[in-house]
Protein backbone atom coordinates (compact mmCIF):
# COMPACT_ATOMS: atom_id res chain seq x y z
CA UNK A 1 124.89 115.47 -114.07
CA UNK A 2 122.48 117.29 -111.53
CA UNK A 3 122.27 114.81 -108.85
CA UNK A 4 124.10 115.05 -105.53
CA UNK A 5 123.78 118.38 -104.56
CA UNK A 6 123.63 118.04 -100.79
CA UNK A 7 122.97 121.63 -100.74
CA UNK A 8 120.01 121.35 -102.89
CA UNK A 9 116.63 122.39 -101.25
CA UNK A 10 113.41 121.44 -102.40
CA UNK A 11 110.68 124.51 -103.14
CA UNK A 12 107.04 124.96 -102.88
CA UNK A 13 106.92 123.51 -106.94
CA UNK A 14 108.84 120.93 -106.42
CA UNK A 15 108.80 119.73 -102.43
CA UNK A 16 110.16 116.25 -102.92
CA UNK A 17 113.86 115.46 -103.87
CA UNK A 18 114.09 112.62 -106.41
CA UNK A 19 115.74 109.85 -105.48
CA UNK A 20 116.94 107.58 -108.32
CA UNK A 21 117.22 103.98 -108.45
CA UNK A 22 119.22 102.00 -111.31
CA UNK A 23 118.73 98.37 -112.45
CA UNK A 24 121.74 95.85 -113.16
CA UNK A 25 124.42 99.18 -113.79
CA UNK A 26 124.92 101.73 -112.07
CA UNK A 27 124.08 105.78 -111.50
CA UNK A 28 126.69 106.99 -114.03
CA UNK A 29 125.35 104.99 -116.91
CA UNK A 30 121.99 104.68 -116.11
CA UNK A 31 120.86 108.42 -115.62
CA UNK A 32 122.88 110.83 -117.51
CA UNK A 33 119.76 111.90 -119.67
CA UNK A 34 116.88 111.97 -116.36
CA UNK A 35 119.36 113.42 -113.99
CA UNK A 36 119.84 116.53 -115.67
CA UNK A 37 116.34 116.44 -116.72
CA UNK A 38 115.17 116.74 -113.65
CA UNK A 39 117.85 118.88 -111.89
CA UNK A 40 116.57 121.56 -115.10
CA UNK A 41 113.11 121.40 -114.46
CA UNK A 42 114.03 122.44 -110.69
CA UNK A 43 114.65 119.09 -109.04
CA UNK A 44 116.66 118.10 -105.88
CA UNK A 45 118.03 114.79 -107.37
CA UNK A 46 119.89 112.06 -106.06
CA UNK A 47 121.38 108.76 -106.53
CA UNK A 48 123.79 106.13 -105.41
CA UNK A 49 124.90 103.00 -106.69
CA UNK A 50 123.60 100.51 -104.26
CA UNK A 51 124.36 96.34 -104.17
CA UNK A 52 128.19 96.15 -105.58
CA UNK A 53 129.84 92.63 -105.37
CA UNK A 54 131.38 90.46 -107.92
CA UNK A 55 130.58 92.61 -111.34
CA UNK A 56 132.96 95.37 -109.50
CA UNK A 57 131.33 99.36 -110.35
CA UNK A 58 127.85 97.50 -111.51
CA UNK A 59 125.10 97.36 -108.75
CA UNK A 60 122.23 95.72 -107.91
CA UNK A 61 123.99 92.12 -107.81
CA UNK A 62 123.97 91.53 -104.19
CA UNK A 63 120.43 90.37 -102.38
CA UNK A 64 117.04 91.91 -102.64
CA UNK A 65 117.56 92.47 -99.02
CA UNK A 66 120.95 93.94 -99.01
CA UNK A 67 120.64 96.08 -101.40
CA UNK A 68 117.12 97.43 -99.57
CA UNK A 69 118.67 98.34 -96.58
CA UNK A 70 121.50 100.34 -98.63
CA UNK A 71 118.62 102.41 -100.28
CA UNK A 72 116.91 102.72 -97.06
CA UNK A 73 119.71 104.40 -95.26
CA UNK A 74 120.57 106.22 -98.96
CA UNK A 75 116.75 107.74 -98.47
CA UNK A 76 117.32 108.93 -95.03
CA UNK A 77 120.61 110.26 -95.60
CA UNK A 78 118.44 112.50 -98.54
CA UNK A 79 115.80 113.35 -96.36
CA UNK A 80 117.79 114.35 -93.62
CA UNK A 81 119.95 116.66 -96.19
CA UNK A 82 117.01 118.21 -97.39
CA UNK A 83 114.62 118.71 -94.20
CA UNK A 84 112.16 116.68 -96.10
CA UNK A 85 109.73 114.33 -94.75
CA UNK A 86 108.91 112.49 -98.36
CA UNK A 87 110.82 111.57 -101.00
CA UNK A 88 109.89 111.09 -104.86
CA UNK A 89 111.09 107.35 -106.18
CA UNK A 90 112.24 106.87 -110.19
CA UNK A 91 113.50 103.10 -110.14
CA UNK A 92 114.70 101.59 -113.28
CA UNK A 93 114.73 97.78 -113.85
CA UNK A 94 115.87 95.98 -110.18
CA UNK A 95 115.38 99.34 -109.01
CA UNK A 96 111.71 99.63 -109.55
CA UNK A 97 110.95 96.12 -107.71
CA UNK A 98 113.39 96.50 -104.81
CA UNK A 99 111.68 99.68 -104.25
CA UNK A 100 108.17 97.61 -102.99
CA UNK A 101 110.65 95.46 -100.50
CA UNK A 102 111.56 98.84 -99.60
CA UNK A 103 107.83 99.65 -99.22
CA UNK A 104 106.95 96.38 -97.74
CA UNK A 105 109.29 95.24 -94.90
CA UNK A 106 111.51 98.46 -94.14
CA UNK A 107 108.86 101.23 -92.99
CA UNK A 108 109.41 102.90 -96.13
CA UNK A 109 105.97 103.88 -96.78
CA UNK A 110 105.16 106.81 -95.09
CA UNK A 111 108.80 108.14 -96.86
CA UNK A 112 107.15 107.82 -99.98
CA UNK A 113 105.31 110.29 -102.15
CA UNK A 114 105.25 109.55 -105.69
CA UNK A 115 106.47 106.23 -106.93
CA UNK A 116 107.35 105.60 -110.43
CA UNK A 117 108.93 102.43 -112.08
CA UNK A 118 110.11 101.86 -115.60
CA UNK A 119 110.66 98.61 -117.24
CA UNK A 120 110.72 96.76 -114.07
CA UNK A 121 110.54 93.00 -113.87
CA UNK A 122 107.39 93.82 -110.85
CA UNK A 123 106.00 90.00 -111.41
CA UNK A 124 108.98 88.25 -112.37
CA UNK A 125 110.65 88.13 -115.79
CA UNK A 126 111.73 85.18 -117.76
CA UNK A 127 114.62 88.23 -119.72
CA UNK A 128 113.07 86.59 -123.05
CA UNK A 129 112.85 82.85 -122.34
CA UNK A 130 116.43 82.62 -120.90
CA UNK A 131 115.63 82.99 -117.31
CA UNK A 132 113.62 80.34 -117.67
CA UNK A 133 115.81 77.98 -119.28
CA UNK A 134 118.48 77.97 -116.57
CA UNK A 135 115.73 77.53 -113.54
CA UNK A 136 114.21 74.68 -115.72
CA UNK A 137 118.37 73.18 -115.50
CA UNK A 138 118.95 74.34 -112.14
CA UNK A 139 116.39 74.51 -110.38
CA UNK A 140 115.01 78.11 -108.87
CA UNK A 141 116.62 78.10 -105.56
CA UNK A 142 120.53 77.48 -107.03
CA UNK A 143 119.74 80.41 -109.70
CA UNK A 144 118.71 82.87 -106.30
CA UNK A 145 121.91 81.75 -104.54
CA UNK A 146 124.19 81.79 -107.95
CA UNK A 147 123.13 85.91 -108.80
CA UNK A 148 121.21 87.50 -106.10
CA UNK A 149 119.07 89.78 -106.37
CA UNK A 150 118.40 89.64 -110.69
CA UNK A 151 117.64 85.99 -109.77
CA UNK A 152 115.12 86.84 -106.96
CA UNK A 153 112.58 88.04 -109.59
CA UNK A 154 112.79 85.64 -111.96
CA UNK A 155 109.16 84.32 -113.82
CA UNK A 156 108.33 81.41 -110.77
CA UNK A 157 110.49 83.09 -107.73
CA UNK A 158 108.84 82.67 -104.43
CA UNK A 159 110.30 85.72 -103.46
CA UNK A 160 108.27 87.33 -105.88
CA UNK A 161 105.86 86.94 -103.08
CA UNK A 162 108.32 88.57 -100.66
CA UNK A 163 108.46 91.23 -103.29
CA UNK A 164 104.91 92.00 -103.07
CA UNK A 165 104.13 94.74 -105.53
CA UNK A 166 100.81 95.81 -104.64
CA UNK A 167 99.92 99.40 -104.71
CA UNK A 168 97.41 98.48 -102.23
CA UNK A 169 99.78 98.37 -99.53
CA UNK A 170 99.91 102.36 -99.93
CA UNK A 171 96.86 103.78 -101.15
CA UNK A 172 98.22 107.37 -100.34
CA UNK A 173 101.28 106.38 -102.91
CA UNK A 174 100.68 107.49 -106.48
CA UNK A 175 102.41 104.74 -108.73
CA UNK A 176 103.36 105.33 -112.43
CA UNK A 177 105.05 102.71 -114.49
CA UNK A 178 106.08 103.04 -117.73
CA UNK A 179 106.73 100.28 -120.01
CA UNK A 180 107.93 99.24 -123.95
CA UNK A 181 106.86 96.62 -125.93
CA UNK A 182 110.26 95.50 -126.73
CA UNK A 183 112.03 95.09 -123.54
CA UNK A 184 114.31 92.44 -123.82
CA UNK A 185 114.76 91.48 -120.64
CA UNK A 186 111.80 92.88 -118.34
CA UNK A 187 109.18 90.17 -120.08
CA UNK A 188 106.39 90.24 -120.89
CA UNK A 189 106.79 93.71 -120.54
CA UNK A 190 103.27 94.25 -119.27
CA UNK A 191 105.63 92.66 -115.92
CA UNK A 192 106.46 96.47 -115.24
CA UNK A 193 102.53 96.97 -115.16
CA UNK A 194 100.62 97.37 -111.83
CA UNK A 195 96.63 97.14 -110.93
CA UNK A 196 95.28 99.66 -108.63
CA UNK A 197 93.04 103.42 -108.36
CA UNK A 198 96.30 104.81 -107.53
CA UNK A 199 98.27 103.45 -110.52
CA UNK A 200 99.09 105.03 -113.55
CA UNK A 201 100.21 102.93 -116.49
CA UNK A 202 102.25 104.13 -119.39
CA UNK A 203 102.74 101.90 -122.35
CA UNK A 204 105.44 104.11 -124.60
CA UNK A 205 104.11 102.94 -127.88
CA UNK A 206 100.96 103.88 -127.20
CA UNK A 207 102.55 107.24 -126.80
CA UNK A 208 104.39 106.88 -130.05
CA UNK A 209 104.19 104.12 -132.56
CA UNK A 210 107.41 104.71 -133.95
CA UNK A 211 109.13 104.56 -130.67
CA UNK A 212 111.16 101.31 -130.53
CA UNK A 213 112.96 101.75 -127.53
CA UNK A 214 114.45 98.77 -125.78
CA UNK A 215 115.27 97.95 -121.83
CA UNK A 216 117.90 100.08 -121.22
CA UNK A 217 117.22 102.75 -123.45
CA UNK A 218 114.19 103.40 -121.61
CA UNK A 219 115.67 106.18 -118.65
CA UNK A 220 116.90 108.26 -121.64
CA UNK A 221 113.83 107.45 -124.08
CA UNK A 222 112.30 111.20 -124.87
CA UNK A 223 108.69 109.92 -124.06
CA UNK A 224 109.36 108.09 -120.34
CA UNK A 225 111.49 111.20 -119.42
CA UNK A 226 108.60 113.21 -120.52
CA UNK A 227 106.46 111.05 -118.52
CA UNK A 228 108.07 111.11 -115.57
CA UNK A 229 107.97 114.78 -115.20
CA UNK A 230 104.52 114.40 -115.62
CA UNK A 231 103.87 112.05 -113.17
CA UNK A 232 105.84 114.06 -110.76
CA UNK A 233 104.17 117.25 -111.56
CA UNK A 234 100.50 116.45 -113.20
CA UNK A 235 99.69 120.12 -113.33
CA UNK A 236 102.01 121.34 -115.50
CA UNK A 237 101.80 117.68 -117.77
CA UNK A 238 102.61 118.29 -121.10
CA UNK A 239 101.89 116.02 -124.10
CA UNK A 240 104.88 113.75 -125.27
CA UNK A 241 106.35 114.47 -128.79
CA UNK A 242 106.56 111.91 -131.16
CA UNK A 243 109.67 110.71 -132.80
CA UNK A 244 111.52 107.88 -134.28
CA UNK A 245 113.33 106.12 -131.54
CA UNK A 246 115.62 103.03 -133.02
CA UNK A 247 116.36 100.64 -130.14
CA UNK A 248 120.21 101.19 -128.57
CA UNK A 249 120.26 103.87 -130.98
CA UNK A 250 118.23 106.07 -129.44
CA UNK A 251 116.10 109.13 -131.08
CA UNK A 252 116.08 110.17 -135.06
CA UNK A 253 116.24 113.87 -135.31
């Protein structure tokens, strides 16, 4: 709800359309709390689901690579729409790393304003020892060519390298990630966490104790969505409310 309004044009509050980026799902499931959220607060939003193959309506399965160049020409297709030279990023998961190959290898830094990733596996993830286990089997090279891209940043990948998520590369970038302490499957979480004078790092518990959010709860979690409106618009920042958040559940009212 609230994304895809080629029609949309971005105002003097709000000059960058938001371009959203899901993990291992897709843009139906993965944004129908944000979307809206930021289509309310006066938003030009869009999304696509990018990297389809085998798992049929989920994305983000095919290569890093691949499913780069689809955001890339996604990204100009929005900027084009809109008149826009710079575009505001909100990746989730896969989304958040494949944004710095974006960054990195496909010119996409000067299309880049604010940059904000939640629960994404930035340094590799071992998805709570399991990741691990099969590369320790296999071997890392037959896990890449077995499942793509979700492979590509697992804990050891040398494409992690490839990857390279440095905020240094784009020091005119502002970076946000937020993060929770029980992701299941971006871990450790503090994998999702960047170095850098341009980086801003959200930890949601630190936010809320009694926030127990997991990894895919996060894009609807009332503290990250609060957070990324911040990060988008630090002038008008307001403090996140605390509540009970049961993981997969989602908020107690």
């Amino acid at each position: 709800p609230g994304a895809n309004d080629w029609k949309c044009r971005p105002d003097a509050a709000h000059p960058n359309p938001v371009v959203l980026l899901h993990g291992l799902s897709n843009d139906t499931i993965t944004w129908n709390t944000l979307s809206p959220a930021l289509a309310d607060a006066g938003y030009c939003v869009f999304t696509t689901t990018y990297g389809r193959d085998w798992l049929g309506p989920i994305g983000a399965v095919t290569s890093v690579q691949e499913s780069a160049r689809q955001i890339a020409a996604f990204i100009d297709r929005v900027r084009a729409a809109t008149g826009v030279s710079k575009v505001d990023l909100v990746g989730h998961s896969m989304g958040g790393a494949i944004g710095f190959y974006y960054l990195n290898h496909l010119d996409g830094i000067p299309k880049v304003d604010d940059y904000i990733a939640l629960a994404s596996p930035l340094h590799g993830t071992d998805m709570s020892g399991v990741q691990t286990a099969f590369a320790d089997i296999l071997g890392i090279p037959a896990i890449e060519r077995k499942c793509g891209g979700p492979c590509q940043v697992g804990v050891g990948s040398p494409f992690l390298r490839v990857i390279n998520p440095d905020p240094a590369i784009a020091p005119a970038i502002k970076f946000t990630t937020i993060v929770t302490r029980y992701d299941q499957i971006a871990t450790p979480y503090t994998t999702g966490m960047l170095r850098g004078p341009n980086v801003r790092n959200v930890v949601v518990q630190d936010r809320c104790a009694t926030d127990y959010t997991e990894h895919a709860e996060l894009t609807a979690d009332p503290i990250a969505v609060r957070e990324v409106l911040n990060a988008l618009r630090p002038a008008t920042a307001v403090r996140p409310r605390c509540t009970t958040v049961l993981p997969f559940i989602g908020p107690i009212r």
